[in-house]
N, C-alpha and C. Protein backbone atom coordinates (compact mmCIF):
# COMPACT_ATOMS: atom_id res chain seq x y z
N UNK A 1 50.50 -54.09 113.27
CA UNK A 1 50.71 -52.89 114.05
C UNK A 1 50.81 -53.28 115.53
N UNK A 2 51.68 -52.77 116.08
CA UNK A 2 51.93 -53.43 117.77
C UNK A 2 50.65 -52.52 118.66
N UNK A 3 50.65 -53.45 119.60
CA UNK A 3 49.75 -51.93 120.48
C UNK A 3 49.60 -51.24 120.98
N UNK A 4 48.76 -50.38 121.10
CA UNK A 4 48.80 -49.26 121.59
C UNK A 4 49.71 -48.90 123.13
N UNK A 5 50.13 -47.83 123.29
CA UNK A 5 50.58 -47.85 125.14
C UNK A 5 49.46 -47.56 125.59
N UNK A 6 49.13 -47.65 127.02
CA UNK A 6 48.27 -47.33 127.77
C UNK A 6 48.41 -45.60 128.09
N UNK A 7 48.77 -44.91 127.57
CA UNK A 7 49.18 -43.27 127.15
C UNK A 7 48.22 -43.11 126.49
N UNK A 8 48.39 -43.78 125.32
CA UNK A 8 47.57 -43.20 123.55
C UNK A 8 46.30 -43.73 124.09
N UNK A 9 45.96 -45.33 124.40
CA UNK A 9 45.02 -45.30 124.68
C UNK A 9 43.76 -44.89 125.46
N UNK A 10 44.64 -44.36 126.70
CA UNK A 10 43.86 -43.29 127.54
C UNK A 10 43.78 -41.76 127.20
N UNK A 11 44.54 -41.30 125.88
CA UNK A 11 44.80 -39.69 125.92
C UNK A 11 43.02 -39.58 125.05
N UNK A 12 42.65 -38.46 125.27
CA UNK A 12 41.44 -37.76 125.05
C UNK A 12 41.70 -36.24 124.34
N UNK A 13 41.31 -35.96 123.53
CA UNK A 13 41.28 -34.61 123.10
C UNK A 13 40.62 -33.74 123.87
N UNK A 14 41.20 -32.18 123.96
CA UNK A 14 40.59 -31.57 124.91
C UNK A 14 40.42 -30.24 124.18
N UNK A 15 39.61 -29.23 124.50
CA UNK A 15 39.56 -27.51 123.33
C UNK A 15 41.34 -27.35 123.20
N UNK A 16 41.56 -27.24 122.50
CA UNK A 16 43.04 -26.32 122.31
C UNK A 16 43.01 -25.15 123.46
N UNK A 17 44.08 -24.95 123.84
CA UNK A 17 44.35 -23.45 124.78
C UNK A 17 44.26 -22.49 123.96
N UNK A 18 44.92 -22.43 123.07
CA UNK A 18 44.57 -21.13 122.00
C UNK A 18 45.06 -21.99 120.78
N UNK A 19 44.82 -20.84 119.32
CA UNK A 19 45.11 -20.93 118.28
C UNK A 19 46.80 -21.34 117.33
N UNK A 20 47.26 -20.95 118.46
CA UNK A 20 48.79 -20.95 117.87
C UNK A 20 49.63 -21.32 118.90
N UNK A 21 51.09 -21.57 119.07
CA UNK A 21 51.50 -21.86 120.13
C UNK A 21 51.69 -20.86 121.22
N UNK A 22 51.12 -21.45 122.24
CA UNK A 22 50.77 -20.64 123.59
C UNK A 22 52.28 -19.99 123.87
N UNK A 23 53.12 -20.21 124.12
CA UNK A 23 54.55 -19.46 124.49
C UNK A 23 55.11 -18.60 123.39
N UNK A 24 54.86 -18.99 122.38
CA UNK A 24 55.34 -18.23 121.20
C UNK A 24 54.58 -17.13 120.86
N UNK A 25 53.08 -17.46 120.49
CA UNK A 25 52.33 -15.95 120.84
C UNK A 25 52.93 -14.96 121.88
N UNK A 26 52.85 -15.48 123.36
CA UNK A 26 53.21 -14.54 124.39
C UNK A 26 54.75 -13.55 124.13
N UNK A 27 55.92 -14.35 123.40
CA UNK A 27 56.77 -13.78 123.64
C UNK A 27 57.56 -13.43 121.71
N UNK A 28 56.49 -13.08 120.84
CA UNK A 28 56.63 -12.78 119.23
C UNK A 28 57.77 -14.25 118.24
N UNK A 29 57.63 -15.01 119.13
CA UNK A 29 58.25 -16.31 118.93
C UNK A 29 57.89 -16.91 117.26
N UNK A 30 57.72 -17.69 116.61
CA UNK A 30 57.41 -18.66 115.65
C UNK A 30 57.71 -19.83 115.76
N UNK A 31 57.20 -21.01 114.84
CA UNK A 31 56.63 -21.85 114.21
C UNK A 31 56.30 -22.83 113.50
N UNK A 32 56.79 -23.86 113.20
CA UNK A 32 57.01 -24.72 111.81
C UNK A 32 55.46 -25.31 111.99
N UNK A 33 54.80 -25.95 113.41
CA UNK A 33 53.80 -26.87 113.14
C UNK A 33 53.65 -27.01 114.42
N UNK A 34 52.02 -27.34 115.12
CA UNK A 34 51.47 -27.16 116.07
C UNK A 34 51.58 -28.70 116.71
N UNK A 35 51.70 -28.51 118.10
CA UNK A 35 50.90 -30.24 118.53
C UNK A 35 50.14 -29.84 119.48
N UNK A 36 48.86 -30.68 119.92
CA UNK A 36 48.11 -30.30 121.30
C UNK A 36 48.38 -31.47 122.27
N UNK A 37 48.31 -30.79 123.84
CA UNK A 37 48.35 -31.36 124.86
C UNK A 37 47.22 -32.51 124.69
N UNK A 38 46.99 -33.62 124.73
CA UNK A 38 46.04 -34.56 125.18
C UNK A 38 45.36 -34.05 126.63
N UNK A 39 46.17 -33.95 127.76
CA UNK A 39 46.17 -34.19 129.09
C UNK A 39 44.86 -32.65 129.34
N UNK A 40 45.58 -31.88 128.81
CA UNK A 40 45.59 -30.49 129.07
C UNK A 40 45.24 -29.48 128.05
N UNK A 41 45.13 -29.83 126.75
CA UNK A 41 44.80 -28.84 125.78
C UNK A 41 45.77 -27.87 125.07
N UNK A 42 46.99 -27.79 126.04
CA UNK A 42 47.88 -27.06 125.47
C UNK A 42 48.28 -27.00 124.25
N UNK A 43 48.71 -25.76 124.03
CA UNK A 43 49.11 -25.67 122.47
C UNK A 43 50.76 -25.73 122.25
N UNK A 44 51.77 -26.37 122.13
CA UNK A 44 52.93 -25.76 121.56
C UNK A 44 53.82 -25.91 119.85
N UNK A 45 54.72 -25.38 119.70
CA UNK A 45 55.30 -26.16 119.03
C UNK A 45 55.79 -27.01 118.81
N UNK A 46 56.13 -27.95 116.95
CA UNK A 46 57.11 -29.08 117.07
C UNK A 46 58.30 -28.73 117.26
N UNK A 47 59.34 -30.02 117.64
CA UNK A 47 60.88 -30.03 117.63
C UNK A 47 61.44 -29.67 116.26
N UNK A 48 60.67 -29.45 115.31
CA UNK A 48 61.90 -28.65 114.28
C UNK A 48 61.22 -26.70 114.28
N UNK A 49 60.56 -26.38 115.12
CA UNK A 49 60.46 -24.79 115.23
C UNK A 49 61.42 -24.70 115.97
N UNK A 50 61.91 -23.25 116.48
CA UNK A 50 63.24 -22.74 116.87
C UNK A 50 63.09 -23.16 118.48
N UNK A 51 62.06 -22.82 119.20
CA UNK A 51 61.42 -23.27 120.94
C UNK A 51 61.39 -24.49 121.21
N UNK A 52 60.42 -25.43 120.56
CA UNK A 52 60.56 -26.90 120.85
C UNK A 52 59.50 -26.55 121.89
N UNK A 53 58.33 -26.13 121.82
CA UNK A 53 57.84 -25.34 123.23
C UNK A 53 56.61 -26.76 123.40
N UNK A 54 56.18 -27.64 122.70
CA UNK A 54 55.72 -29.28 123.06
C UNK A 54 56.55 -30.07 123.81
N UNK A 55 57.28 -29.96 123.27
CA UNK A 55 58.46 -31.20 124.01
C UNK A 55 58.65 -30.99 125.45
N UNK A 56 59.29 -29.12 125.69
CA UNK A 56 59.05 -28.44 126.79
C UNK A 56 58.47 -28.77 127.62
N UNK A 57 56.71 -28.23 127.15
CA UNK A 57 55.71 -28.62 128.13
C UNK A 57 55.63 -30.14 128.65
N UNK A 58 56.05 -31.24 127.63
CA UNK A 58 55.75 -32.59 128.36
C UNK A 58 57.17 -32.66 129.79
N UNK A 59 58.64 -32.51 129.23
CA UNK A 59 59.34 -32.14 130.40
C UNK A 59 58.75 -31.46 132.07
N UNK A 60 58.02 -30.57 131.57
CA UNK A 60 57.40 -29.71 132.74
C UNK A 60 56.49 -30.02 133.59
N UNK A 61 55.58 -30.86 132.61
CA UNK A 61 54.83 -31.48 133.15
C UNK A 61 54.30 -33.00 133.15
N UNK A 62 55.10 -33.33 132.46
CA UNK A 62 55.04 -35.31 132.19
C UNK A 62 53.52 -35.91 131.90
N UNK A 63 52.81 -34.78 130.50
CA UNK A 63 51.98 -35.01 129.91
C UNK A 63 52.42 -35.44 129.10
N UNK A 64 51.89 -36.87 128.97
CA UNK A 64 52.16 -37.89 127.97
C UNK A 64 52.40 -38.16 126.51
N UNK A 65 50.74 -37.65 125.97
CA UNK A 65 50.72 -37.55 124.84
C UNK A 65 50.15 -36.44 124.06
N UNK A 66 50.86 -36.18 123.40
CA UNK A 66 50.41 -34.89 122.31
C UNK A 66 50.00 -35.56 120.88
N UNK A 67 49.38 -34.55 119.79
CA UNK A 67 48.31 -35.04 118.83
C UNK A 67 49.32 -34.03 118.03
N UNK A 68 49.26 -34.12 117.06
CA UNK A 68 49.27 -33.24 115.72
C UNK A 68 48.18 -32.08 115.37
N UNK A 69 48.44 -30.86 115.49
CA UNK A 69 47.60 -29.78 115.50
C UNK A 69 47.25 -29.12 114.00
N UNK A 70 47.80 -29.88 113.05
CA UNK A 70 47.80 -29.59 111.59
C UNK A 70 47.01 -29.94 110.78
N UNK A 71 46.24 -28.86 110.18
CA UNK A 71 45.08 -29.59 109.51
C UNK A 71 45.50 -31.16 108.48
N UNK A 72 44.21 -32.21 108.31
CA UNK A 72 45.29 -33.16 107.99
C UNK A 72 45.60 -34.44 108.05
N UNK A 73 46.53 -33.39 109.54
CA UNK A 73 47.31 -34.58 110.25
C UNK A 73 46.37 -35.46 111.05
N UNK A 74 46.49 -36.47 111.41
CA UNK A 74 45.56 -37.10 112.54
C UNK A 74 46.61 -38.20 113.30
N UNK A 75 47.42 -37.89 114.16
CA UNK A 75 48.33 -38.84 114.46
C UNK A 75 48.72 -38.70 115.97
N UNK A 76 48.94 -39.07 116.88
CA UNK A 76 49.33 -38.95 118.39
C UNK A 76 50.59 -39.86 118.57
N UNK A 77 51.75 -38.90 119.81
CA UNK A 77 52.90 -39.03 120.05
C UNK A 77 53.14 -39.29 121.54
N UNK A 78 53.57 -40.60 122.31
CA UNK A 78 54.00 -40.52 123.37
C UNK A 78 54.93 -40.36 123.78
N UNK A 79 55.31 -39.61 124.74
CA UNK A 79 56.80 -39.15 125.13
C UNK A 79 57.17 -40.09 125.70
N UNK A 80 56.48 -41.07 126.77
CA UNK A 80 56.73 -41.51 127.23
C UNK A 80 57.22 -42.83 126.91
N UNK A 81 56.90 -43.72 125.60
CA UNK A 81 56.68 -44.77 125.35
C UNK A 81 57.29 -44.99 123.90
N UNK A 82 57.54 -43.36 123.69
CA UNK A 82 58.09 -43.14 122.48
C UNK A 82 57.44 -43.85 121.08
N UNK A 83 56.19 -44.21 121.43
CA UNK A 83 55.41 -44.57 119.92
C UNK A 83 54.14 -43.61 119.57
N UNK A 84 53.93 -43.47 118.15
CA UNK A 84 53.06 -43.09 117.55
C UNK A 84 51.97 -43.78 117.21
N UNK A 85 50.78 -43.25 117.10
CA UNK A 85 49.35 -43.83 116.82
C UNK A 85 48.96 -43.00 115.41
């Protein structure tokens, strides 16, 4: 297994912002599957829901790495570095 980026290895879990994805709640939006902000807690969706509202937030704000919000899952994604943990 190659190693880690210095992203994954510094990202930290933080409370979720809310339960479901934060933009999609606000505006009756949906859903396929959750990821959380590392940086920030945020909640959005993945790139196959209709928003893409994760991907979004890292654009917006060049938070690095997001986690898998699915029961489960246990896996983290850098945007930046483009590898998975």
């Amino acid at each position: 297994m190659p190693d880690l980026c210095d992203h994954l290895r510094d990202a930290t879990p933080h409370a979720p912002s809310t339960e479901g994805c934060e933009e999609c709640l606000k505006t009756g939006g949906r859903w396929v599957h959750l990821r959380e902000c590392l940086t920030c807690g945020h909640v959005g969706c993945c790139d196959s829901s209709p928003n893409t509202h994760a991907t979004k937030h890292y654009h917006a704000t060049k938070h690095p790495v997001m986690r898998s919000a699915q029961p489960g899952e246990d896996w983290r994604w850098c945007y930046v570095d483009e590898v998975m943990a």
